[in-house]
N, C-alpha and C. Protein backbone atom coordinates (compact mmCIF):
# COMPACT_ATOMS: atom_id res chain seq x y z
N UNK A 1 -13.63 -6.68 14.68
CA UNK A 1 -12.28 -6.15 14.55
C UNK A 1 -12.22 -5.14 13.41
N UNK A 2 -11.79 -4.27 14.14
CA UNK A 2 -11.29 -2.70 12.88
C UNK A 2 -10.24 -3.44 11.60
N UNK A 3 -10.13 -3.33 10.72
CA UNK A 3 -9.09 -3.19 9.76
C UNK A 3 -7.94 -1.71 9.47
N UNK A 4 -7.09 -1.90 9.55
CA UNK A 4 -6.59 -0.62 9.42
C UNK A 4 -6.64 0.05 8.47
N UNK A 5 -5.89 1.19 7.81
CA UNK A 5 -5.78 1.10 6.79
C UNK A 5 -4.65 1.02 5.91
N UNK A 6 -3.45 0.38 7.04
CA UNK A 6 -1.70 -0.33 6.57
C UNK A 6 -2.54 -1.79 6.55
N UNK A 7 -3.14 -2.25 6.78
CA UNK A 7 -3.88 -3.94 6.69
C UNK A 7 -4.59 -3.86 4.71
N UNK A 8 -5.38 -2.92 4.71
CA UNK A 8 -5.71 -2.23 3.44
C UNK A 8 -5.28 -2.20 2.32
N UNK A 9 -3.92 -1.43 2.59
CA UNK A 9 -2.78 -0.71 1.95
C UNK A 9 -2.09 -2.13 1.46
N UNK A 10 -1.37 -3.14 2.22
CA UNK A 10 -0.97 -3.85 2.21
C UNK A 10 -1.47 -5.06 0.92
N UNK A 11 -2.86 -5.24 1.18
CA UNK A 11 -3.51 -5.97 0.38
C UNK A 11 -3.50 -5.86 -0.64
N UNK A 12 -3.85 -4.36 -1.09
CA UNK A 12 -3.80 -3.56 -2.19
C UNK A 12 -2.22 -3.93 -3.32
N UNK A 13 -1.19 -3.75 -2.32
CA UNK A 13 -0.17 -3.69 -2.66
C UNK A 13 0.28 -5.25 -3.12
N UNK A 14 -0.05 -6.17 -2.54
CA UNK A 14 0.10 -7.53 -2.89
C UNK A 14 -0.87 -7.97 -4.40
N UNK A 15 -1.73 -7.18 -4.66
CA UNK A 15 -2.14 -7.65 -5.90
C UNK A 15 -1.46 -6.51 -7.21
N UNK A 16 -0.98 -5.45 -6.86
CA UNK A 16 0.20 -4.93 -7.46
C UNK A 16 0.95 -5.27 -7.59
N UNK A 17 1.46 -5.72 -7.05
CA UNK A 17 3.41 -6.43 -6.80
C UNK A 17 2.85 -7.59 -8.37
N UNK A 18 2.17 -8.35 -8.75
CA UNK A 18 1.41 -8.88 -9.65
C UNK A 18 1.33 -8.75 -11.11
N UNK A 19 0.69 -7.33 -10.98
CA UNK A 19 0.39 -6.72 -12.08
C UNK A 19 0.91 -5.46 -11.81
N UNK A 20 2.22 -4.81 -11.48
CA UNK A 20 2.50 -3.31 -11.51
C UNK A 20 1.53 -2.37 -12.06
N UNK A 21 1.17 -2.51 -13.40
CA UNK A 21 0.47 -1.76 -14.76
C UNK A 21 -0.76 -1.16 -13.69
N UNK A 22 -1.15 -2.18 -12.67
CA UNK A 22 -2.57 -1.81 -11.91
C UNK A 22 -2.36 -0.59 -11.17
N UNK A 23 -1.64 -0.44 -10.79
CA UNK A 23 -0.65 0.55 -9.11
C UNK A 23 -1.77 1.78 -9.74
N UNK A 24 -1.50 2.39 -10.26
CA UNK A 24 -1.94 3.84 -10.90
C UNK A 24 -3.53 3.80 -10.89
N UNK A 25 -4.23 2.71 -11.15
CA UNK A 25 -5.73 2.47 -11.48
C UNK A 25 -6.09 1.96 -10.20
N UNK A 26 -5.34 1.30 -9.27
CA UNK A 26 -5.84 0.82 -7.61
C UNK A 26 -6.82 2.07 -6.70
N UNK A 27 -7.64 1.95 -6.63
CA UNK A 27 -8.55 3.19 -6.01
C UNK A 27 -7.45 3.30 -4.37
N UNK A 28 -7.63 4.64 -4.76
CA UNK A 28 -6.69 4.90 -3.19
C UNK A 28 -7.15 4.98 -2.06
N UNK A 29 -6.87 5.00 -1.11
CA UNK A 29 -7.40 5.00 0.60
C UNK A 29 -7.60 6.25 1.39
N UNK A 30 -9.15 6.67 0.64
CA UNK A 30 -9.31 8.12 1.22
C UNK A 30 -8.67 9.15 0.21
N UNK A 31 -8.72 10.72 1.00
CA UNK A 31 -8.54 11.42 -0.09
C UNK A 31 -9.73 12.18 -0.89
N UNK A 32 -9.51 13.44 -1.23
CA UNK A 32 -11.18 14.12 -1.50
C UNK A 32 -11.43 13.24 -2.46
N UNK A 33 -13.00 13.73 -2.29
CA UNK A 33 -13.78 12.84 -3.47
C UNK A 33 -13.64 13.78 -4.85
N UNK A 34 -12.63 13.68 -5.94
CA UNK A 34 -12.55 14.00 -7.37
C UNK A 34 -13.29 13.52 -7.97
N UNK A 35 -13.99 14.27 -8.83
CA UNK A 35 -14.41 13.38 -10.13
C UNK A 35 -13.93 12.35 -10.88
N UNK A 36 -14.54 11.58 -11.30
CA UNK A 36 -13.64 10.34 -11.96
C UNK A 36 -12.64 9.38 -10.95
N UNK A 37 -12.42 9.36 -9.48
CA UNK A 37 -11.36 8.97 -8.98
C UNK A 37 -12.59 7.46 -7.83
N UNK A 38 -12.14 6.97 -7.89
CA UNK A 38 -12.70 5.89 -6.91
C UNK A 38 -11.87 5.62 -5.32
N UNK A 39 -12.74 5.76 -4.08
CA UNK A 39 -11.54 6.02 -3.08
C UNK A 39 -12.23 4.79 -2.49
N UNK A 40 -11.17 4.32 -1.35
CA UNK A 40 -11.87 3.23 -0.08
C UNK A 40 -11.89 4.36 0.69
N UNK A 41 -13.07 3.86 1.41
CA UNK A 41 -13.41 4.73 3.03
C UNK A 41 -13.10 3.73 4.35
N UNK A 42 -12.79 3.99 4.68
CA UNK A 42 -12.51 2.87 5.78
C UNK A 42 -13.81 3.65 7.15
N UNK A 43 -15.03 2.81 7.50
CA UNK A 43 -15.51 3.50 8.63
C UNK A 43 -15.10 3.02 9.71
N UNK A 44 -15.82 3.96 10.84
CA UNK A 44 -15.09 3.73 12.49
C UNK A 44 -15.43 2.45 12.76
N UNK A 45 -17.03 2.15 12.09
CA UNK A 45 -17.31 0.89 12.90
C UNK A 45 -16.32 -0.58 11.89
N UNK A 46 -15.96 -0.40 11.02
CA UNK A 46 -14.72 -1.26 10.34
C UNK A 46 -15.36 -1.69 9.33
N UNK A 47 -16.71 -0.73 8.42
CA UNK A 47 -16.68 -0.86 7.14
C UNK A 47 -15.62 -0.66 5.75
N UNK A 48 -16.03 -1.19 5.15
CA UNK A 48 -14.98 -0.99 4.31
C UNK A 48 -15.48 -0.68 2.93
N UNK A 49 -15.45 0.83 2.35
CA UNK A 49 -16.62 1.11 1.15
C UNK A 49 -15.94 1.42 0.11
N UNK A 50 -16.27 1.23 -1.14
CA UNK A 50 -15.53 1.35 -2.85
C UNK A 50 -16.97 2.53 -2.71
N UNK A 51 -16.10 3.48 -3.18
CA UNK A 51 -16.89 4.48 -3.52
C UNK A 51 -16.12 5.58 -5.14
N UNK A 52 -17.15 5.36 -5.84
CA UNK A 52 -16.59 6.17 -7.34
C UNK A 52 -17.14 8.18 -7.00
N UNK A 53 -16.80 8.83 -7.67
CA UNK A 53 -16.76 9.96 -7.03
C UNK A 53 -17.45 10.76 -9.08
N UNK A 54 -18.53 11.30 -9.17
CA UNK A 54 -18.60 11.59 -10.42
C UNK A 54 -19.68 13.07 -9.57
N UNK A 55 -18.78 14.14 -10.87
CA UNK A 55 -20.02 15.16 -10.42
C UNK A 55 -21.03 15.55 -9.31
N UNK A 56 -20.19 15.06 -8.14
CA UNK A 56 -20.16 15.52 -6.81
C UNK A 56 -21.27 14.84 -6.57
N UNK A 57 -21.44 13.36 -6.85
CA UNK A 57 -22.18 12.17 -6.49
C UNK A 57 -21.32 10.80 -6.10
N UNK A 58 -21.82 9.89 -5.50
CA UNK A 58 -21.32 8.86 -4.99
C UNK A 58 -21.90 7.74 -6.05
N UNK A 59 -21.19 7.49 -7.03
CA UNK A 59 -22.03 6.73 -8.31
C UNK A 59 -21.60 5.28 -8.06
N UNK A 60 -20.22 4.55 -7.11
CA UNK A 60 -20.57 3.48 -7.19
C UNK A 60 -20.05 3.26 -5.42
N UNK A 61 -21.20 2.56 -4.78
CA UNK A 61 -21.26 2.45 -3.86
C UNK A 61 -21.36 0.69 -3.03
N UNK A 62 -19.99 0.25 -2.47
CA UNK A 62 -19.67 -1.07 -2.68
C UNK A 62 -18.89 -1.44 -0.83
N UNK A 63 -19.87 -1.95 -0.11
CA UNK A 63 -19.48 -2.01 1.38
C UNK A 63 -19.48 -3.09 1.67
N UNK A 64 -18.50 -3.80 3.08
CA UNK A 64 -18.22 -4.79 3.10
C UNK A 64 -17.52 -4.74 4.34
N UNK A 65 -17.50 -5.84 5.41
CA UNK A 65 -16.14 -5.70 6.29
C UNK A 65 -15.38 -6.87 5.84
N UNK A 66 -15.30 -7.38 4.84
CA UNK A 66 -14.31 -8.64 4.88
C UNK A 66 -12.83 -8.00 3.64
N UNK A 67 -12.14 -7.93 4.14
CA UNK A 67 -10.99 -7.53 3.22
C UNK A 67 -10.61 -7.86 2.17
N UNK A 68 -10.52 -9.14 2.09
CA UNK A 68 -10.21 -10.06 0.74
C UNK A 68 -11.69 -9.53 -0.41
N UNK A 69 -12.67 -9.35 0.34
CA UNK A 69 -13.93 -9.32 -0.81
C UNK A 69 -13.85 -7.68 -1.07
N UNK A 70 -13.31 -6.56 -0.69
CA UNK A 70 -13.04 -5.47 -0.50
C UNK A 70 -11.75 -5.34 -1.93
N UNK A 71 -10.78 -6.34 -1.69
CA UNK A 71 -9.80 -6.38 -2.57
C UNK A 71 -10.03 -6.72 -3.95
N UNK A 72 -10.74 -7.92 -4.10
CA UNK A 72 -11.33 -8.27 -5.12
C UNK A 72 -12.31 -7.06 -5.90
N UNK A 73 -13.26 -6.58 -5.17
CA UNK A 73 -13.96 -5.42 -5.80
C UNK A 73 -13.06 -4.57 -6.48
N UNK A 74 -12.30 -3.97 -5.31
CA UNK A 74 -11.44 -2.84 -6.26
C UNK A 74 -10.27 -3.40 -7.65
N UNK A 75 -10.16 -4.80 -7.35
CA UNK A 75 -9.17 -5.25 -8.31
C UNK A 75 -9.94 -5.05 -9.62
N UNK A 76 -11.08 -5.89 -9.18
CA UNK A 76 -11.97 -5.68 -11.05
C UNK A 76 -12.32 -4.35 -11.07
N UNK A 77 -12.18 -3.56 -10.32
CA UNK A 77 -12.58 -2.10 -10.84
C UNK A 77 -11.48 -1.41 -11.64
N UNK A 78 -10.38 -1.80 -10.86
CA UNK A 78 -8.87 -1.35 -11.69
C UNK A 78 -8.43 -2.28 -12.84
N UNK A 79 -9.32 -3.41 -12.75
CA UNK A 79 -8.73 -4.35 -14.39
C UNK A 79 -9.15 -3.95 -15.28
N UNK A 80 -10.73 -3.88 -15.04
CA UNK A 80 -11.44 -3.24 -15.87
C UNK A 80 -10.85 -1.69 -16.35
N UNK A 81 -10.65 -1.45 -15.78
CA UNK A 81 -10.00 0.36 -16.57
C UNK A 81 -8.81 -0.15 -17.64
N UNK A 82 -8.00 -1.14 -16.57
CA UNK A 82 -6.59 -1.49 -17.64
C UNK A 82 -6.90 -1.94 -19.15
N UNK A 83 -7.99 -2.94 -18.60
CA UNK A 83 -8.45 -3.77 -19.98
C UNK A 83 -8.90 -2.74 -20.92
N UNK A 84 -10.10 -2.03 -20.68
CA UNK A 84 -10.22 -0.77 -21.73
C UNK A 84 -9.28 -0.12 -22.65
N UNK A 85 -8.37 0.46 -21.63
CA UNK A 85 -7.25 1.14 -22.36
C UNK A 85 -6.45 0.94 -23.03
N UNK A 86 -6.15 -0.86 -22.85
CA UNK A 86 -5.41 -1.48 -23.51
C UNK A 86 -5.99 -1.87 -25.01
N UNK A 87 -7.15 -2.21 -24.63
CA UNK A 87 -8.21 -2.54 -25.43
C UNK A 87 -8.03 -1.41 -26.82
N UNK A 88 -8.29 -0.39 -26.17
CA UNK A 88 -8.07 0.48 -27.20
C UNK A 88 -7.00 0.82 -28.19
N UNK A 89 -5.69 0.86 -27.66
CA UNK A 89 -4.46 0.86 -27.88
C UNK A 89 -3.89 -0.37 -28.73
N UNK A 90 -5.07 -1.31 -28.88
CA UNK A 90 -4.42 -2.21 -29.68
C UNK A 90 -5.53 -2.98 -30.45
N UNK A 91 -6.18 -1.92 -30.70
CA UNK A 91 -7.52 -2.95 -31.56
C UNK A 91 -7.13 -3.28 -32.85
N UNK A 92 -5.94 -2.78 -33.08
CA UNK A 92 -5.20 -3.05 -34.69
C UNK A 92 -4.66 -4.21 -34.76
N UNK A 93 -4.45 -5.39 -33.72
CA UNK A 93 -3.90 -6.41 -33.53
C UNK A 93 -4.29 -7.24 -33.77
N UNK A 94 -6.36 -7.20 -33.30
CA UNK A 94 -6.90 -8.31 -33.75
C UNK A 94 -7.99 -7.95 -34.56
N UNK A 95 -7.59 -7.72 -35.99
CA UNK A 95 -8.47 -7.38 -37.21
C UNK A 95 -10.10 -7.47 -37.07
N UNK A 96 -9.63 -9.20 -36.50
CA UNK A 96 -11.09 -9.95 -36.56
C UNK A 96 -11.69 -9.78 -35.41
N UNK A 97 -11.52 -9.41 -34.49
CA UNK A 97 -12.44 -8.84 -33.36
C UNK A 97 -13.02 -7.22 -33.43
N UNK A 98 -12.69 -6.45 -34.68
CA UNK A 98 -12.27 -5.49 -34.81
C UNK A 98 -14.32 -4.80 -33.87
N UNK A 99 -14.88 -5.54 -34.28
CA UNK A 99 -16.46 -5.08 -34.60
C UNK A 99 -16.94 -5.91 -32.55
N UNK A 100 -15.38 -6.32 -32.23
CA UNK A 100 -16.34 -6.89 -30.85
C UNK A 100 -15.15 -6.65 -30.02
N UNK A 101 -15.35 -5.38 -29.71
CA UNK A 101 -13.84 -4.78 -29.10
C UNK A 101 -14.36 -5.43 -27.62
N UNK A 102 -15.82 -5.39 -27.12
CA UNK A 102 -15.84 -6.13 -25.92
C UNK A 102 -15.30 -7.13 -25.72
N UNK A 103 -15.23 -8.04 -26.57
CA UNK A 103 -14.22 -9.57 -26.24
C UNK A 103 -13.28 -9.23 -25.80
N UNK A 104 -12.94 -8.19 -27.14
CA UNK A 104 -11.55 -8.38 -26.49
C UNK A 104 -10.88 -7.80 -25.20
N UNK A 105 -11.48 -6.78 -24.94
CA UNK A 105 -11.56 -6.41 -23.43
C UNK A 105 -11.92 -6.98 -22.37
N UNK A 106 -12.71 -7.90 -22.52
CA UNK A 106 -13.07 -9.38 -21.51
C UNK A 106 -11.92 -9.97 -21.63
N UNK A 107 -11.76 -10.33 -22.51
CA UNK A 107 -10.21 -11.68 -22.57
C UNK A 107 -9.15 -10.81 -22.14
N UNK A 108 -8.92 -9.58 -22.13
CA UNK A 108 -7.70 -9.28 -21.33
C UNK A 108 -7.84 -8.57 -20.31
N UNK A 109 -9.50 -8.26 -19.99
CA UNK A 109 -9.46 -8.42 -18.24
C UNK A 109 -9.39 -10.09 -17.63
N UNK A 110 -9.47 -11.05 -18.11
CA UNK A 110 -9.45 -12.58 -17.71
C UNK A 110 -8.25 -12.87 -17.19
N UNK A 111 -7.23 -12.50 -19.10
CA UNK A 111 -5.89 -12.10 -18.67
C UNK A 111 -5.14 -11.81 -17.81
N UNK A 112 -5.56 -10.84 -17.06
CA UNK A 112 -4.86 -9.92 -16.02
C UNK A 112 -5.21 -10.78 -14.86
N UNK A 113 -6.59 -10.67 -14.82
CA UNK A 113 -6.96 -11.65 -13.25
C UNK A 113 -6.25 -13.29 -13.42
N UNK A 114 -6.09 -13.62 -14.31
CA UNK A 114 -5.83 -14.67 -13.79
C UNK A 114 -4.16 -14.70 -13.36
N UNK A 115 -3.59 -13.63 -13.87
CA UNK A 115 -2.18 -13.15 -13.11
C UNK A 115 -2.15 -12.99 -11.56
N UNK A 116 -3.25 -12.51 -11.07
CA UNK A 116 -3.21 -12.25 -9.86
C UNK A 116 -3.96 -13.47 -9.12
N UNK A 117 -5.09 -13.73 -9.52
CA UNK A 117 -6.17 -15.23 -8.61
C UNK A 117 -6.96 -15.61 -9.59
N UNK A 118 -6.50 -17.01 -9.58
CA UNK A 118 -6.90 -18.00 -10.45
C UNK A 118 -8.42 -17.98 -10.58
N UNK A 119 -8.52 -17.99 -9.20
CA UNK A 119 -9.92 -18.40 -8.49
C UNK A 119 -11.22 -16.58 -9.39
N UNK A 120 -10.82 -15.68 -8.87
CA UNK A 120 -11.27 -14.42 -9.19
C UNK A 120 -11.34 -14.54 -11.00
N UNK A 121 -10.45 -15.15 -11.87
CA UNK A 121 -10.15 -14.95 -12.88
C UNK A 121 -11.90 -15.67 -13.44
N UNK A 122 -11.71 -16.91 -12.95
CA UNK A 122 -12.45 -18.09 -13.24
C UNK A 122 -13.78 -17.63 -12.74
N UNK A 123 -14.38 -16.77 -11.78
CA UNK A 123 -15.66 -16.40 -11.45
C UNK A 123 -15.81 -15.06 -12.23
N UNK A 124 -15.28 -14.24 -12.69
CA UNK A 124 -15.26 -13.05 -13.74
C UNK A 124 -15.22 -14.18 -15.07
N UNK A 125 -14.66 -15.31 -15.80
CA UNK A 125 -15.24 -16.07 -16.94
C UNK A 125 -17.11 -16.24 -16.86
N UNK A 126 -17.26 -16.67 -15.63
CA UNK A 126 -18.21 -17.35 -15.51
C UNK A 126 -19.33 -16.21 -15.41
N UNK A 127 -18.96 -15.25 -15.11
CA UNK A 127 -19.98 -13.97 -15.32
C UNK A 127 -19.90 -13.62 -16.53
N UNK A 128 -19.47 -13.62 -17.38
CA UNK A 128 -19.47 -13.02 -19.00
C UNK A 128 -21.18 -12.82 -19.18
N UNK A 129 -21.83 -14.26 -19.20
CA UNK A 129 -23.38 -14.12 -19.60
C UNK A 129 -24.37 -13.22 -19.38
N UNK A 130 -23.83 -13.08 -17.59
CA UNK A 130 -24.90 -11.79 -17.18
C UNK A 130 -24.30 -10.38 -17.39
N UNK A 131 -22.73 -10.35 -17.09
CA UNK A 131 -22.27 -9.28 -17.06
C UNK A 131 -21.88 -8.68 -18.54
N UNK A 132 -22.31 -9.60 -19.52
CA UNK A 132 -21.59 -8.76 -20.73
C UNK A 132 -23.05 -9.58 -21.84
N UNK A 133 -24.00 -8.79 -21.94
CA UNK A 133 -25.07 -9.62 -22.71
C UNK A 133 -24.37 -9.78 -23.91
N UNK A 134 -24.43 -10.95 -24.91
CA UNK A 134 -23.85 -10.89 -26.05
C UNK A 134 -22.83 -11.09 -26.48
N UNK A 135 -22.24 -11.20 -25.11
CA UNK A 135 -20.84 -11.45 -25.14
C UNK A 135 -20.95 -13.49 -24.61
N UNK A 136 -20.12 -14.28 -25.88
CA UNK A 136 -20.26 -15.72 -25.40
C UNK A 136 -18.78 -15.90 -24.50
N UNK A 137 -18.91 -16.98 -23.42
CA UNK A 137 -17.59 -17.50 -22.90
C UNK A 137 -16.84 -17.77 -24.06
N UNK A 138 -17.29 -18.67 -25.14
CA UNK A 138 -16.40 -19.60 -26.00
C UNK A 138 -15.93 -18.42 -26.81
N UNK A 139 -16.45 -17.20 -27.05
CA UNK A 139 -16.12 -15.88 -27.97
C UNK A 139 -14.81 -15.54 -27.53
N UNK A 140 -14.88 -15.39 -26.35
CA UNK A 140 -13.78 -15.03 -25.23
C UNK A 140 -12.67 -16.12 -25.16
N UNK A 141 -12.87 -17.15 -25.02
CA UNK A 141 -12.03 -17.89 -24.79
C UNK A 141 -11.00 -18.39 -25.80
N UNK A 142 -11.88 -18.06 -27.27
CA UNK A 142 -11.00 -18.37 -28.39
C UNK A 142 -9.58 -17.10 -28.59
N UNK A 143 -10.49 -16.20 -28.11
CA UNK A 143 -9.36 -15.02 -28.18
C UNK A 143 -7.89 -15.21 -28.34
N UNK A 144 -7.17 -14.87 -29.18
CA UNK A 144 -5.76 -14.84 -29.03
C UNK A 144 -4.85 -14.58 -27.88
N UNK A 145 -5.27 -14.06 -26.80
CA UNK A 145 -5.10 -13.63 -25.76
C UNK A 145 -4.98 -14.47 -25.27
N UNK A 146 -5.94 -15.05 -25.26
CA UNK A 146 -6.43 -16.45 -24.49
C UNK A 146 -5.93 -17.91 -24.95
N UNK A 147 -6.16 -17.86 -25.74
CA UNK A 147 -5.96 -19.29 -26.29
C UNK A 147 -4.10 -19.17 -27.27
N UNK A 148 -3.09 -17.99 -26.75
CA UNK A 148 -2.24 -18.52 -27.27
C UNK A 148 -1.28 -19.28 -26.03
């Protein structure tokens, strides 16, 4: 079965409705490939591809026909941007993380996901080890973010 791309759209939009702040960072559905911009492709045969668009290369390349695992990809692709930026915008807050701005950008991508799926939140904790060398769960978890 094809997926559309109002089936897509829809999904997209349900983990927005969530986190509004995401709407702007949600990779959009199609649309030229810009630099810096991440699009879904929807193919004929009912793939479904996260594709990042850099210097007229295809730098992140992420296929799938199951929707929900399609959604999830692009969600941590758009948390991850939020968390950064936020990250940045407020590293004056937590003095003492000042030297491990990654925590703190982990703990409020955790943050965010766990606004939207508990479940997604809790398998992005559990990746910290591989996905962030150096970075500990318990580092993260003490976070103010986290633990207020």
């Amino acid at each position: 079965m094809t997926i559309s791309r109002k089936e897509v759209q829809s999904a997209l939009d349900r983990v927005t409705a969530k986190v509004p702040d995401l709407t702007s960072r949600m990779p959009k559905i199609g649309g030229p490939p810009l630099d810096g911009i991440v699009t879904i492709e929807i193919g004929d045969d009912g793939e479904l591809m996260l594709v990042a668009h850099e210097r007229g290369m295809n730098t992140i390349n992420y296929s799938t026909r199951d929707l929900d695992d399609l959604v999830h990809q692009a969600t941590l692709h758009a948390v991850w941007g939020l968390a950064l930026s936020w990250e940045r915008l407020n590293r004056d807050r937590f003095p003492e993380y000042r030297g491990e701005t990654r925590v703190t950008r982990v703990a409020k991508e955790i943050d965010v996901m766990r606004r939207i799926d508990l479940r997604w939140a809790e398998e992005l904790r559990a990746s910290i080890p591989q996905k962030y060398p150096g970075v500990t769960v318990d580092r993260v978890d003490a976070h103010p973010i986290l633990s207020s």
